[in-house]
C-alpha atoms as a PDB file:
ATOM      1  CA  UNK A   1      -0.121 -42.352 -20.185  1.00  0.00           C
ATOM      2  CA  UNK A   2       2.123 -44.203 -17.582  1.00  0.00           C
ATOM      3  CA  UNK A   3       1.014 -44.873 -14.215  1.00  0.00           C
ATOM      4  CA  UNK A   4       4.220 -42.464 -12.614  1.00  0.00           C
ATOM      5  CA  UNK A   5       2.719 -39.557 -14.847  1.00  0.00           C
ATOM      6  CA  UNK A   6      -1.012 -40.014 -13.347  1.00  0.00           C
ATOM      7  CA  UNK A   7       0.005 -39.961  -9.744  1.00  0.00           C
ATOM      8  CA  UNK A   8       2.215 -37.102 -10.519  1.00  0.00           C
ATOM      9  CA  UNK A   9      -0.891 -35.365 -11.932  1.00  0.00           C
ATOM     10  CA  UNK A  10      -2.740 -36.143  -8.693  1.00  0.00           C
ATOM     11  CA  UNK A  11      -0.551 -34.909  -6.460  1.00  0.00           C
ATOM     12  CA  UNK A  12       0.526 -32.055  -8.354  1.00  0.00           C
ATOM     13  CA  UNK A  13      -3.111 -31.073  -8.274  1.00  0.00           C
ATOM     14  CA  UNK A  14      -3.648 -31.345  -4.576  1.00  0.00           C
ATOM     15  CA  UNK A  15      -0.517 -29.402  -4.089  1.00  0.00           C
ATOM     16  CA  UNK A  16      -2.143 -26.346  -6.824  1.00  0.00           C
ATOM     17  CA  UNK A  17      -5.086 -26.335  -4.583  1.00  0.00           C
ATOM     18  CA  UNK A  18      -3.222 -25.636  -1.521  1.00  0.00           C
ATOM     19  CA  UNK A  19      -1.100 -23.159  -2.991  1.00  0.00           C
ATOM     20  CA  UNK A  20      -3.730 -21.299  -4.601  1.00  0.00           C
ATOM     21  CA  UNK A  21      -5.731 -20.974  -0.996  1.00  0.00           C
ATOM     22  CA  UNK A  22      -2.778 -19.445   0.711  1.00  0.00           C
ATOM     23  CA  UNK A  23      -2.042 -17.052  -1.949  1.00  0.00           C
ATOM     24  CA  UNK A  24      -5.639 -15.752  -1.770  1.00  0.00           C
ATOM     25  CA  UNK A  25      -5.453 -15.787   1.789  1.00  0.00           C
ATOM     26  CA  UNK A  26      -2.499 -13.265   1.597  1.00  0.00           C
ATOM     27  CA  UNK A  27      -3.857 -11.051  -0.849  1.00  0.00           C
ATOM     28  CA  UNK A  28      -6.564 -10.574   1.436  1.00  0.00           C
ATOM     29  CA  UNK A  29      -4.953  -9.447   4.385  1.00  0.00           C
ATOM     30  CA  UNK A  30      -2.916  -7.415   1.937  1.00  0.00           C
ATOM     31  CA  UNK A  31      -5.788  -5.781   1.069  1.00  0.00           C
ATOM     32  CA  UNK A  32      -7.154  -5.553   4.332  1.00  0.00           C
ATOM     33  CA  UNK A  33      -4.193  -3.562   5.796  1.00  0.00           C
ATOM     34  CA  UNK A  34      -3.174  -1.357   3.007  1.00  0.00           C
ATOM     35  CA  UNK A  35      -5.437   1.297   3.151  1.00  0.00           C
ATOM     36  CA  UNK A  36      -5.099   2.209   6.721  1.00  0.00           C
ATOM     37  CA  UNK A  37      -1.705   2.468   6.835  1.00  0.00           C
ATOM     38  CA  UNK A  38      -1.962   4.269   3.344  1.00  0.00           C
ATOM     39  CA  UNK A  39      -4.261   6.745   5.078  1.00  0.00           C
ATOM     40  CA  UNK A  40      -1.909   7.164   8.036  1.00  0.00           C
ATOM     41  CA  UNK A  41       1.369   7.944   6.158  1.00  0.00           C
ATOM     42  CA  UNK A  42      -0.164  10.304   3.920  1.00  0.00           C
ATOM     43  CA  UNK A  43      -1.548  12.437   7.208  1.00  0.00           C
ATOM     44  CA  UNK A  44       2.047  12.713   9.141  1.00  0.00           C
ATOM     45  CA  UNK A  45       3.329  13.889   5.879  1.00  0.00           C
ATOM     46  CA  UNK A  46       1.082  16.372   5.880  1.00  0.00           C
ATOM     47  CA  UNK A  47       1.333  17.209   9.388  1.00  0.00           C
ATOM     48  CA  UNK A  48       5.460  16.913   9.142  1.00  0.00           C
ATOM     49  CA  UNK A  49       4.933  19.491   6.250  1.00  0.00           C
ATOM     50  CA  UNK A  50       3.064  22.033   7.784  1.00  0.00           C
ATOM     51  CA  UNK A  51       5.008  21.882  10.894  1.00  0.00           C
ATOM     52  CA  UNK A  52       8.137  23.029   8.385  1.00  0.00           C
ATOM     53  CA  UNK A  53       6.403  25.922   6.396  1.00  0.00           C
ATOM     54  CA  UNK A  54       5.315  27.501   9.757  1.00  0.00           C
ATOM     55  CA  UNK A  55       8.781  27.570  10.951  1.00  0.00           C
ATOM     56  CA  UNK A  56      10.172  28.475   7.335  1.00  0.00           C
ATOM     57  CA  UNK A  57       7.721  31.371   7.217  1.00  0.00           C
ATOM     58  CA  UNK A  58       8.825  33.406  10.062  1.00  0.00           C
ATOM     59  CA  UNK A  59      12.401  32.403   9.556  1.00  0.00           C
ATOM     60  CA  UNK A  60      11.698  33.572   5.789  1.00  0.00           C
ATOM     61  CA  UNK A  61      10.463  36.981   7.428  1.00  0.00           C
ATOM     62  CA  UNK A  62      13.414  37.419   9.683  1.00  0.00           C
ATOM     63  CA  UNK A  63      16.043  36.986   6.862  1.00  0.00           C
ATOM     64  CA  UNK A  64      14.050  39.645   4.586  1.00  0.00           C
ATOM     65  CA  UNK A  65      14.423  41.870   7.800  1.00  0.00           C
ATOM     66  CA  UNK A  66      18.102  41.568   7.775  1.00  0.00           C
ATOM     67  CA  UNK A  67      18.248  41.445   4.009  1.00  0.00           C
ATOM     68  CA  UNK A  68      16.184  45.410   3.798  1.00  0.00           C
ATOM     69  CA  UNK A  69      18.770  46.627   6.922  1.00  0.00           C
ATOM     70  CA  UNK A  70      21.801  45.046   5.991  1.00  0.00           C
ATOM     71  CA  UNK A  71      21.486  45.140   2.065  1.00  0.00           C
ATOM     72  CA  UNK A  72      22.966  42.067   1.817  1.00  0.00           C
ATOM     73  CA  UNK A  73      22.360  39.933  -0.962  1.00  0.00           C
ATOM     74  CA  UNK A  74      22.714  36.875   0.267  1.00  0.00           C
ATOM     75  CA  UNK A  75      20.153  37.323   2.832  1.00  0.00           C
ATOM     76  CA  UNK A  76      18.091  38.004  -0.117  1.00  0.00           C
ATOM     77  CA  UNK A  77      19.373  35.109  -2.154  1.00  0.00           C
ATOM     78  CA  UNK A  78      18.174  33.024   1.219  1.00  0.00           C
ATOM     79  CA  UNK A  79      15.278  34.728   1.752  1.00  0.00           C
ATOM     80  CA  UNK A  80      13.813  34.107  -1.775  1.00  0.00           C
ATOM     81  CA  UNK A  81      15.038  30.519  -1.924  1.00  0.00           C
ATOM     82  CA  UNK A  82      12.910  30.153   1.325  1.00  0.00           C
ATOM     83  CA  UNK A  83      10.226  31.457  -0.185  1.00  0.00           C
ATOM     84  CA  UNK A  84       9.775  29.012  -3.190  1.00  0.00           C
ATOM     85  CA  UNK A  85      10.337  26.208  -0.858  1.00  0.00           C
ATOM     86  CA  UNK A  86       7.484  27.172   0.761  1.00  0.00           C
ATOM     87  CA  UNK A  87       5.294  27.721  -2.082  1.00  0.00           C
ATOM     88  CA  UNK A  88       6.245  23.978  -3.339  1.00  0.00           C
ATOM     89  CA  UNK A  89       5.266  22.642  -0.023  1.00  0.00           C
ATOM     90  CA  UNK A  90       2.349  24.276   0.298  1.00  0.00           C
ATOM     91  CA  UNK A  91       1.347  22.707  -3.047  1.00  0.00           C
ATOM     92  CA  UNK A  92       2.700  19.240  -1.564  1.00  0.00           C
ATOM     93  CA  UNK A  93       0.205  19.719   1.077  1.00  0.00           C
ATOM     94  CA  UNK A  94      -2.738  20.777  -1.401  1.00  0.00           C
ATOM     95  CA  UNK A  95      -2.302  17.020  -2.638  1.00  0.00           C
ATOM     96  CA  UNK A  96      -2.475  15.341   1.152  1.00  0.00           C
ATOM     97  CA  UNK A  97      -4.968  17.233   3.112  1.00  0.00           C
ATOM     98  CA  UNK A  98      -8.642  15.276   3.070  1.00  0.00           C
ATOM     99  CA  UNK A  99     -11.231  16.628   4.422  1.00  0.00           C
ATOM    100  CA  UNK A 100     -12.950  20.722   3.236  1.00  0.00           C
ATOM    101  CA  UNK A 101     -12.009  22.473   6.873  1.00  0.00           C
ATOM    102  CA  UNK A 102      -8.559  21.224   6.037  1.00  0.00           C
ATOM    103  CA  UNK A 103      -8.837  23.099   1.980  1.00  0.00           C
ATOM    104  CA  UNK A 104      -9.925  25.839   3.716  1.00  0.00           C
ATOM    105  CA  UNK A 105      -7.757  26.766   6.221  1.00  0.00           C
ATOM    106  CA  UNK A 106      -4.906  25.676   3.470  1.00  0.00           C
ATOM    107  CA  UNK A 107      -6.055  28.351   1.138  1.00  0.00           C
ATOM    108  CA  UNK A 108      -6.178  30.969   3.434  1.00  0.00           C
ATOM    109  CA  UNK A 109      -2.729  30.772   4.382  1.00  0.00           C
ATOM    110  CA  UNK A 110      -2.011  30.153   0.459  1.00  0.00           C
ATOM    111  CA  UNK A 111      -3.265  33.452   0.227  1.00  0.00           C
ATOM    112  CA  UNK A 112      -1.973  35.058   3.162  1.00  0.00           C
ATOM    113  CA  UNK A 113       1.802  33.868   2.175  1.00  0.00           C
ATOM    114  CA  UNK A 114       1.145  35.722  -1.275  1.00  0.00           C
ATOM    115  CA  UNK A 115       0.320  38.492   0.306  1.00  0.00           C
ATOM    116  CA  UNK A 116       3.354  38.483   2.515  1.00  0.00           C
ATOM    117  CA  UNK A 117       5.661  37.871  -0.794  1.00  0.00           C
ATOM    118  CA  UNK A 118       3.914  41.131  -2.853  1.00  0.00           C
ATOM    119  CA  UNK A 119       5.104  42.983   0.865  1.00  0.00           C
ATOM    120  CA  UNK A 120       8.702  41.651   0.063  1.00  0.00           C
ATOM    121  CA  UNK A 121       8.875  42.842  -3.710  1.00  0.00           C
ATOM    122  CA  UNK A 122       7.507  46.609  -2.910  1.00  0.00           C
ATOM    123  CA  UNK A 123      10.002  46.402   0.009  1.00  0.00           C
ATOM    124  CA  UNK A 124      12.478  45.469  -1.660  1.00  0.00           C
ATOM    125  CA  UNK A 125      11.605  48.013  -4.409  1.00  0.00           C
ATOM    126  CA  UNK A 126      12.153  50.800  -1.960  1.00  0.00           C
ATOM    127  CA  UNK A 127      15.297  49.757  -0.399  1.00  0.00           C
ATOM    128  CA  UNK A 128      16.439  49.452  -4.333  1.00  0.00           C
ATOM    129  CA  UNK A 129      15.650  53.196  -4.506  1.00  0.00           C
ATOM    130  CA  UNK A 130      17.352  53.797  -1.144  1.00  0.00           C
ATOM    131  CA  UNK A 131      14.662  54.697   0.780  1.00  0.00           C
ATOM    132  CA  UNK A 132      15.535  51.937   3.470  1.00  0.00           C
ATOM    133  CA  UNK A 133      13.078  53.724   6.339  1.00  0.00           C
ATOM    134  CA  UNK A 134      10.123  53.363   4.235  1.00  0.00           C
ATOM    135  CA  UNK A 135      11.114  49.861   3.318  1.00  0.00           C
ATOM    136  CA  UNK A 136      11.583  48.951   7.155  1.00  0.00           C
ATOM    137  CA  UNK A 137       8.461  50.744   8.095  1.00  0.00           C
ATOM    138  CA  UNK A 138       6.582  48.805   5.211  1.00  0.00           C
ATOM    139  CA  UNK A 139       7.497  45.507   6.595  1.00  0.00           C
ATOM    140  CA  UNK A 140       7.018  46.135  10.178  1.00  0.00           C
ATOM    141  CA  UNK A 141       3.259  47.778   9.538  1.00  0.00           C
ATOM    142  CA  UNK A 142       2.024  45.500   7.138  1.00  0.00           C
ATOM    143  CA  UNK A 143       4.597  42.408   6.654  1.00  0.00           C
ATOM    144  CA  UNK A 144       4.635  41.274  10.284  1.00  0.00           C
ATOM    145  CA  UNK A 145       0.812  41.063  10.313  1.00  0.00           C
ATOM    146  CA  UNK A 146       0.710  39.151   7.598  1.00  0.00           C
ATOM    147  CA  UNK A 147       3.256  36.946   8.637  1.00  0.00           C
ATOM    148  CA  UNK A 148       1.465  36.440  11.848  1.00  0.00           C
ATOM    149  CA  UNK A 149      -1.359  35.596   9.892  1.00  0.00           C
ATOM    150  CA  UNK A 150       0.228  32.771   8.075  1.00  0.00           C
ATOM    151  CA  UNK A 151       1.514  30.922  11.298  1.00  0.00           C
ATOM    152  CA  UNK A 152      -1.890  31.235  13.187  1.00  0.00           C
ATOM    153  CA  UNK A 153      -3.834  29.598   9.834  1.00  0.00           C
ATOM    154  CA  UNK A 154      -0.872  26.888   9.982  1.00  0.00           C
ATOM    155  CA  UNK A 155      -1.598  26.371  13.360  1.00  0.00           C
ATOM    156  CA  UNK A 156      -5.649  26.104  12.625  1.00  0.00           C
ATOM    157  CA  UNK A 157      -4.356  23.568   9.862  1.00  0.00           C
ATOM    158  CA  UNK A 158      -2.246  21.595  11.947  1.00  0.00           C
ATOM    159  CA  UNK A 159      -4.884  21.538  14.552  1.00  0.00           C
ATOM    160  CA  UNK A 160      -7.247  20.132  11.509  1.00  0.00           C
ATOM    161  CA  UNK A 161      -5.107  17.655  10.109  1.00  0.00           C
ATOM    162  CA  UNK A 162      -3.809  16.381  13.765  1.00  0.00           C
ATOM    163  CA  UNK A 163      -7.289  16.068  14.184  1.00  0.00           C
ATOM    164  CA  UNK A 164      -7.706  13.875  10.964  1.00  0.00           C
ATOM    165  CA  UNK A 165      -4.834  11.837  12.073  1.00  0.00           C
ATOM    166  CA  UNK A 166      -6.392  11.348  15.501  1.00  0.00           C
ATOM    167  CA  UNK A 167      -9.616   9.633  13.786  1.00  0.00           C
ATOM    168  CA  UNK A 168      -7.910   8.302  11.267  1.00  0.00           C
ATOM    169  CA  UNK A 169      -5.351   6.267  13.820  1.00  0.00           C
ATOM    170  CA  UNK A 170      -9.660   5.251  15.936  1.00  0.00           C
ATOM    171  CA  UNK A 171     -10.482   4.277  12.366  1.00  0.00           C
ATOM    172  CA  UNK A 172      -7.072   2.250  12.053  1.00  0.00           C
ATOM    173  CA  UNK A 173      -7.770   0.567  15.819  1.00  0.00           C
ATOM    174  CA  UNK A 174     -11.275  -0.001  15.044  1.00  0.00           C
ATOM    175  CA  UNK A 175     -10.207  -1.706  11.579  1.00  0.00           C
ATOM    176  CA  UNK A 176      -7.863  -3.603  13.365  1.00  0.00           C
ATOM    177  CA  UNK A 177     -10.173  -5.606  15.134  1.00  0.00           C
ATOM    178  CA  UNK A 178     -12.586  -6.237  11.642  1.00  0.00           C
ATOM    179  CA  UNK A 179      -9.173  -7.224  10.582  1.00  0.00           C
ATOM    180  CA  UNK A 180      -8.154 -10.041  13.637  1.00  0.00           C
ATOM    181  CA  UNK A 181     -12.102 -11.085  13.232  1.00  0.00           C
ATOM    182  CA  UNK A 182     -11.199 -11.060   9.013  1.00  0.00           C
ATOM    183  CA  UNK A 183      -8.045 -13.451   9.891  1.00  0.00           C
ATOM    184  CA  UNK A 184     -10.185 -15.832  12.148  1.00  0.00           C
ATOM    185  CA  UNK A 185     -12.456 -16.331   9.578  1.00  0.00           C
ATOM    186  CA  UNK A 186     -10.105 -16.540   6.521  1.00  0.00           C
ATOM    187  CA  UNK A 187      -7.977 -19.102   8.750  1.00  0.00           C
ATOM    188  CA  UNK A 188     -11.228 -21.155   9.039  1.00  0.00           C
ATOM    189  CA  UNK A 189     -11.710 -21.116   5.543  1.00  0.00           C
ATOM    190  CA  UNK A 190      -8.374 -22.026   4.872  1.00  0.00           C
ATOM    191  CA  UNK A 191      -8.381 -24.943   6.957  1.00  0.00           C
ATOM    192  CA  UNK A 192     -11.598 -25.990   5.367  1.00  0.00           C
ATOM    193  CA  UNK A 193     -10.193 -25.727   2.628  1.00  0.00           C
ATOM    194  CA  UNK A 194      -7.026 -27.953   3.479  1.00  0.00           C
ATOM    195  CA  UNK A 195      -9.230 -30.206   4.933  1.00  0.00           C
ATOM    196  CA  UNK A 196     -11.463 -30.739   1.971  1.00  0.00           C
ATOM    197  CA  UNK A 197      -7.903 -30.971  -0.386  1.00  0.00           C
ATOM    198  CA  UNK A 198      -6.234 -33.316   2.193  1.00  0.00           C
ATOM    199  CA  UNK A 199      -9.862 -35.478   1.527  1.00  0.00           C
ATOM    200  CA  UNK A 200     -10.169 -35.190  -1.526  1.00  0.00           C
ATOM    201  CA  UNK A 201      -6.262 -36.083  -2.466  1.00  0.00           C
ATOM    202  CA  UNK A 202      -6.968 -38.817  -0.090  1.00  0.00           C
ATOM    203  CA  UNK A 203     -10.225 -40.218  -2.067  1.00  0.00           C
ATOM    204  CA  UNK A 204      -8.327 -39.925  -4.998  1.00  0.00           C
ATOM    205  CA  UNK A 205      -5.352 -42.106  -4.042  1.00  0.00           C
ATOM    206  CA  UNK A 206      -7.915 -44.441  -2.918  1.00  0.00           C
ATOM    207  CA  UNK A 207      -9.720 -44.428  -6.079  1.00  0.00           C
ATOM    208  CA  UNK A 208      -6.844 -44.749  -7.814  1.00  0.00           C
ATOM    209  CA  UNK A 209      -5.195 -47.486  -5.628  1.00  0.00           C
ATOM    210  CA  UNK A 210      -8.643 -49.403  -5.780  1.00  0.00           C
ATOM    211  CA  UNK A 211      -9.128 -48.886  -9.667  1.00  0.00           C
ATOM    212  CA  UNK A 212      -5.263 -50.088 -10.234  1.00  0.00           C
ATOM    213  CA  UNK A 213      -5.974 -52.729  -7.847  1.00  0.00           C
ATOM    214  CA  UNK A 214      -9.096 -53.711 -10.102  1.00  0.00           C
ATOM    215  CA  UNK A 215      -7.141 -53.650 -13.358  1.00  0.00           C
ATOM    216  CA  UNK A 216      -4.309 -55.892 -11.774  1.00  0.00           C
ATOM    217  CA  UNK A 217      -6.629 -58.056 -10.746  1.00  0.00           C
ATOM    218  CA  UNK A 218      -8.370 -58.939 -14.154  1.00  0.00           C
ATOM    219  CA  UNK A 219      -4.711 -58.623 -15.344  1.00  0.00           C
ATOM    220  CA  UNK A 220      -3.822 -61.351 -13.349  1.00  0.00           C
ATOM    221  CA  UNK A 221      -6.871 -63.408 -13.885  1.00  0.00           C
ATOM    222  CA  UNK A 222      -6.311 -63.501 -17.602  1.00  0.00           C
ATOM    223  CA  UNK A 223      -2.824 -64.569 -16.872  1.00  0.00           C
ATOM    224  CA  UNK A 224      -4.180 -67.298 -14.942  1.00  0.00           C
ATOM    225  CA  UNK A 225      -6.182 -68.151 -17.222  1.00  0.00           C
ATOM    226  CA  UNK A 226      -3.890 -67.869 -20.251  1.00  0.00           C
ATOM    227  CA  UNK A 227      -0.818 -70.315 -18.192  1.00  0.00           C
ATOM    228  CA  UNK A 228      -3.919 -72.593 -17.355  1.00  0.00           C
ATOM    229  CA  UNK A 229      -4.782 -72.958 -21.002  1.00  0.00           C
ATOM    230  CA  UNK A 230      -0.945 -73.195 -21.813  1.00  0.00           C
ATOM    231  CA  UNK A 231      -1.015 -75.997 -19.271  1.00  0.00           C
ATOM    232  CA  UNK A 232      -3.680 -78.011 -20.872  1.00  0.00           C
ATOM    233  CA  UNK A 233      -2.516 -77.307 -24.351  1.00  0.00           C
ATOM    234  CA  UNK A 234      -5.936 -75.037 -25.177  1.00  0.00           C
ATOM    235  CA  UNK A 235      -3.692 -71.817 -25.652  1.00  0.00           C
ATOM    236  CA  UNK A 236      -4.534 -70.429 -29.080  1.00  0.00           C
ATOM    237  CA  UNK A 237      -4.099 -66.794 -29.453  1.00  0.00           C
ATOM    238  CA  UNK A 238      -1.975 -64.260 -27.522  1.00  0.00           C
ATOM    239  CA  UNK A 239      -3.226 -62.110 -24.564  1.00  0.00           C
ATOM    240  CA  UNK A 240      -4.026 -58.628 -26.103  1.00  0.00           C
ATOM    241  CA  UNK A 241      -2.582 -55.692 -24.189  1.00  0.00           C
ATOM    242  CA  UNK A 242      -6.033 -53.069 -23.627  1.00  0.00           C
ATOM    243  CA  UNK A 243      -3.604 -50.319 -22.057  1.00  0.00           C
ATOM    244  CA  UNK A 244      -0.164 -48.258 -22.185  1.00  0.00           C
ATOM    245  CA  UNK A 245       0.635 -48.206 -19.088  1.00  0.00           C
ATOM    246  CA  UNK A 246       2.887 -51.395 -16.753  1.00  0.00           C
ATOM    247  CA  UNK A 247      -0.479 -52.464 -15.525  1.00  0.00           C
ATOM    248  CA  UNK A 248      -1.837 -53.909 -18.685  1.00  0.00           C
END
């Protein structure tokens, strides 16, 4: 092998060790900081959620009001459009809530927003048969309840859930500091690690300077020796060469 290609091989492992250390060293604080902020984002979305289906409920309720005085079917076109929205966000929220309290108070408004949508079919049922009183009457006595169930469970589960956030976000502070204390000591490491590369690229070159250094000089020797014996008309065979590379 030529002497270019081993130093090249030296330094290209020095410079493998270095770049390996930094890329563990990012993975991880990577690590580190991922599942906070995982937990974090997942807990506004819930909260940004529930927040909306509240809202969407009673406006859901009012529309359905209009749509049984009014007959109008786009109310009703509205009104049930509403509705599935809110059954596909409650799902959404099924999937982001963590803790039981949170299940709980999601399933009860699950169920209360059923109810409240088995009120709008028989209403609508009557108002269909033109009995529009009874229809009225039928949401006022038993749809309004129900609606005013919904929104004070959505309240209980925002309650929960900003609650979850809260401790999540004491977690995330708390975390924060294991993390600074995680970057002191993987910054140590990694300059111990430098250090011990820097030395140990720096005992090679030696080594390798002092073992070139070595070769040239019993190189040169046997040159001396050879030209002395040329000199004195002793020379009788030709130097052999014992390596590939320049030094010889």
């Amino acid at each position: 092998m030529r002497l270019p290609i081993k130093i090249f091989l030296a330094c290209a492992l020095v410079l493998l060790v270095l770049a390996g250390v930094a890329v563990w060293s990012l993975v991880e604080l990577a690590h580190l900081a991922s599942a906070e902020r995982s937990v974090t984002v997942q807990t506004a979305e819930a909260l940004r959620l529930q927040v909306g289906i509240r809202e969407a409920v009673v406006e859901a309720s009012h529309l359905e009001m209009r749509n049984l005085v009014f007959g109008d079917r786009e109310y009703a076109a509205v009104s049930s459009a509403r509705a599935a929205r809110i059954a596909q966000e409650l799902d959404r929220v099924e999937e982001l809530v963590t803790t039981d309290a949170e299940r709980d108070a999601l399933k009860q408004a699950a169920q209360a927003f059923n109810d409240f949508r088995a009120i709008v079919v028989r209403a609508r049922g009557l108002r269909a048969r033109g009995d529009v009183k009874r229809a009225e009457e039928l949401m006022q006595s038993s749809g309004q309840p129900i609606v005013t169930r919904v929104v004070s469970t959505m309240d209980n589960l925002v309650r929960l859930t900003q609650g979850s956030l809260d401790r999540s976000q004491t977690e995330a502070t708390e975390a924060l500091g294991e993390t600074r204390t995680a970057i002191e000591r993987l910054r140590a490491r990694t300059l111990t690690a430098v250090t011990v590369a820097m030395v140990a690229a720096v005992l090679v070159a030696l080594a390798g300077t002092a073992a070139i250094a070595v070769r040239l000089t019993r190189s040169l020797r046997r040159l001396s020796e050879a030209t002395k014996a040329v000199a004195e008309g002793a020379f009788h065979e030709p130097l052999s060469i014992e390596s590939k590379d320049e030094v010889g």
